[in-house]
C-alpha atoms as a PDB file:
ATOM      1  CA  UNK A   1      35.585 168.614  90.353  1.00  0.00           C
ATOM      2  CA  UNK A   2      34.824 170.567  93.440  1.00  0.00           C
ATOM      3  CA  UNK A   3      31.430 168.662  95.448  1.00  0.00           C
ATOM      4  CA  UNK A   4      30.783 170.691  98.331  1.00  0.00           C
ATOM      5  CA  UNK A   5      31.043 168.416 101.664  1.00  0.00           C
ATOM      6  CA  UNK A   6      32.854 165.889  99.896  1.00  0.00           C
ATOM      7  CA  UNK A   7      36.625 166.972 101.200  1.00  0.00           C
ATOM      8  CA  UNK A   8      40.051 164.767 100.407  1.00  0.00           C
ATOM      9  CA  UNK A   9      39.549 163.428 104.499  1.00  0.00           C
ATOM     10  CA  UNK A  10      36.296 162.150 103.276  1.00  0.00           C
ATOM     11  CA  UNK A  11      37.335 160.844 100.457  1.00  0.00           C
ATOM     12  CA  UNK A  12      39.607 158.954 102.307  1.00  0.00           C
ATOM     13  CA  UNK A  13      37.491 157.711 104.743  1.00  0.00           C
ATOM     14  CA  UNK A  14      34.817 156.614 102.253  1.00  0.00           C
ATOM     15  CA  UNK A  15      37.797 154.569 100.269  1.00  0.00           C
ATOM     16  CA  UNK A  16      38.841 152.871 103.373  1.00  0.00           C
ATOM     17  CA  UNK A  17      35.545 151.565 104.232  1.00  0.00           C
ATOM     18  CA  UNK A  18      35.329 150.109 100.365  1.00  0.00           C
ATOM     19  CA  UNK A  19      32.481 152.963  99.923  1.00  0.00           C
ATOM     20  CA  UNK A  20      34.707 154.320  96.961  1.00  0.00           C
ATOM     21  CA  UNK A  21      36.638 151.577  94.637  1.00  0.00           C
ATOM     22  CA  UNK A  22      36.544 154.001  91.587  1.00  0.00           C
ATOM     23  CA  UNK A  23      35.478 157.514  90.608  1.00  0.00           C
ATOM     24  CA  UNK A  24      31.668 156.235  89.482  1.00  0.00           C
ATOM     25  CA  UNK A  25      31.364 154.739  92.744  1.00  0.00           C
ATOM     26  CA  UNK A  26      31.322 158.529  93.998  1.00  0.00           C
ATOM     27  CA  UNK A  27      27.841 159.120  92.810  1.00  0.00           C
ATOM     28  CA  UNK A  28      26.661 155.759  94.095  1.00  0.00           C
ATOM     29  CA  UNK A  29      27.756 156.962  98.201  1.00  0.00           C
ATOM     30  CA  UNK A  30      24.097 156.569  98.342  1.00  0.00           C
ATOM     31  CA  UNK A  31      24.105 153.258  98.824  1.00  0.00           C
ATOM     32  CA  UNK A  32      25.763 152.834 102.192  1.00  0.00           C
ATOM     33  CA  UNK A  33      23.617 155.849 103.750  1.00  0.00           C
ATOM     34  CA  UNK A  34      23.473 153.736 107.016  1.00  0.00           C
ATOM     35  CA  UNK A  35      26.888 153.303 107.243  1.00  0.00           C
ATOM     36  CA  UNK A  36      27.772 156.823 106.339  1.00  0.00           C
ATOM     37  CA  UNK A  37      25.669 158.315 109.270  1.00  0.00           C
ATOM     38  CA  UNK A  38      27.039 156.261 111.717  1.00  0.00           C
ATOM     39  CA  UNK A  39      30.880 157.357 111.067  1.00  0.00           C
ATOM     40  CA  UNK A  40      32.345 159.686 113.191  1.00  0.00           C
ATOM     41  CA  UNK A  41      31.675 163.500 112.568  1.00  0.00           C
ATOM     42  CA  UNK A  42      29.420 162.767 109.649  1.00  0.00           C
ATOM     43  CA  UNK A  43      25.733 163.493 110.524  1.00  0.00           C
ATOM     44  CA  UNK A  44      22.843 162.781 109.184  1.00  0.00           C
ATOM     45  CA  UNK A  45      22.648 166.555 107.598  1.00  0.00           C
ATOM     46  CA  UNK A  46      25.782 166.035 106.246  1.00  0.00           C
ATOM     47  CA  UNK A  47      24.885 163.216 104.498  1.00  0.00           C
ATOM     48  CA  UNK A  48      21.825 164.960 103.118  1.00  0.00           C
ATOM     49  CA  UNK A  49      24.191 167.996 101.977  1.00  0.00           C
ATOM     50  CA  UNK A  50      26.713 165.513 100.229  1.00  0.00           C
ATOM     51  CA  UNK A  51      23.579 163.901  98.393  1.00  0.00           C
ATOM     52  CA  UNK A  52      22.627 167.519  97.116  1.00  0.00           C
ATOM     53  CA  UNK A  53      25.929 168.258  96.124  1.00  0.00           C
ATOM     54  CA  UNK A  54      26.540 164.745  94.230  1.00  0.00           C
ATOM     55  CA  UNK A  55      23.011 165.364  92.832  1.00  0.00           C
ATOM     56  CA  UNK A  56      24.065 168.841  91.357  1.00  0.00           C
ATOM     57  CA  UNK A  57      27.666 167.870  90.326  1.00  0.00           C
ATOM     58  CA  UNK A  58      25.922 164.757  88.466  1.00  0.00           C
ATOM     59  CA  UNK A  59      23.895 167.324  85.922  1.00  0.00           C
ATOM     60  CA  UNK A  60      27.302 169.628  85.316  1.00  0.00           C
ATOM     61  CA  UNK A  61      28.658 168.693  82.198  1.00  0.00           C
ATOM     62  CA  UNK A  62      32.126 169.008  83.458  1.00  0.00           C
ATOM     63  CA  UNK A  63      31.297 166.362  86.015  1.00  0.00           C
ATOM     64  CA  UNK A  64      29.669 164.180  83.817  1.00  0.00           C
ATOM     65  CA  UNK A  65      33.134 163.902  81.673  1.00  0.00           C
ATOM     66  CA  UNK A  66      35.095 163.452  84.594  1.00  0.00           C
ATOM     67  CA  UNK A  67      32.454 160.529  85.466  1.00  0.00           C
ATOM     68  CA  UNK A  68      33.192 159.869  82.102  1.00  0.00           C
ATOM     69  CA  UNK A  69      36.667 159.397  82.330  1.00  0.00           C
ATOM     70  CA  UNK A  70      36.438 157.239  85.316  1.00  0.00           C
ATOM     71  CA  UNK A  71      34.532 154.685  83.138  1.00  0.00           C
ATOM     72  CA  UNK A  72      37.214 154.593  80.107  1.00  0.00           C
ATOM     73  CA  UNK A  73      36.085 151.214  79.126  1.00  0.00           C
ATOM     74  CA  UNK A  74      32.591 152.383  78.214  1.00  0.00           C
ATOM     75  CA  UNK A  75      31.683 154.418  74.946  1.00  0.00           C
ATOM     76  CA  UNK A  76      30.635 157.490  75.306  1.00  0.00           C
ATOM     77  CA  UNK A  77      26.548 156.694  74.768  1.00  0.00           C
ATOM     78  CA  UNK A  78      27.213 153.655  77.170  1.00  0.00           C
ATOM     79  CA  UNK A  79      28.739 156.174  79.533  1.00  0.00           C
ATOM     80  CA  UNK A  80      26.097 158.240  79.161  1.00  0.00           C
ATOM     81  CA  UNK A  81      23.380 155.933  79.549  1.00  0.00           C
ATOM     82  CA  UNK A  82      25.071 155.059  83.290  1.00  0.00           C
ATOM     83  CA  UNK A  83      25.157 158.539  84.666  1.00  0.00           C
ATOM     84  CA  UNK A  84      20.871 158.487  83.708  1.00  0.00           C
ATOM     85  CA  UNK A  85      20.499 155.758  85.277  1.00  0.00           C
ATOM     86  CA  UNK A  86      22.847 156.291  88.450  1.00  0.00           C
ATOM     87  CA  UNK A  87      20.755 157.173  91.212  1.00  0.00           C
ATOM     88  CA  UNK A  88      21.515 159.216  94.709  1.00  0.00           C
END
């Protein structure tokens, strides 16, 4: 899945900081919006263009499998049911 502003450095830095424990958790960033704006080289625009990229990745059906697959424990209607009510 290609999210635009949301690079393999990033990544990486959102994982260290326990942003990021699993691939759901990427469409939950949201959450730590504080803490996001305050790290080095990542502005408060670029936190707003990450959140409109997550936001349009999250209604691509290829996206939503890979979500999918991130939550293998799930059924698919349970999976389902999580990316609705996942919020940005």
């Amino acid at each position: 899945m290609n999210i635009d502003g949301l690079s393999e450095a990033t990544l990486e830095k959102f994982i260290a900081r326990g942003f990021i424990k699993n691939f759901g958790d990427i469409f939950e960033i949201g959450k730590h919006k504080d803490e996001i704006i305050r790290m080095e080289g990542f502005w408060r625009k670029s936190y707003e263009n990450l959140i409109e990229s997550l936001k349009r990745a999250k209604k691509d059906r290829t996206s939503k499998g890979a979500i999918c697959t991130g939550y293998s424990q799930y059924r698919s209607c349970q999976c389902k049911d999580d990316l609705q009510r996942t919020e940005l």
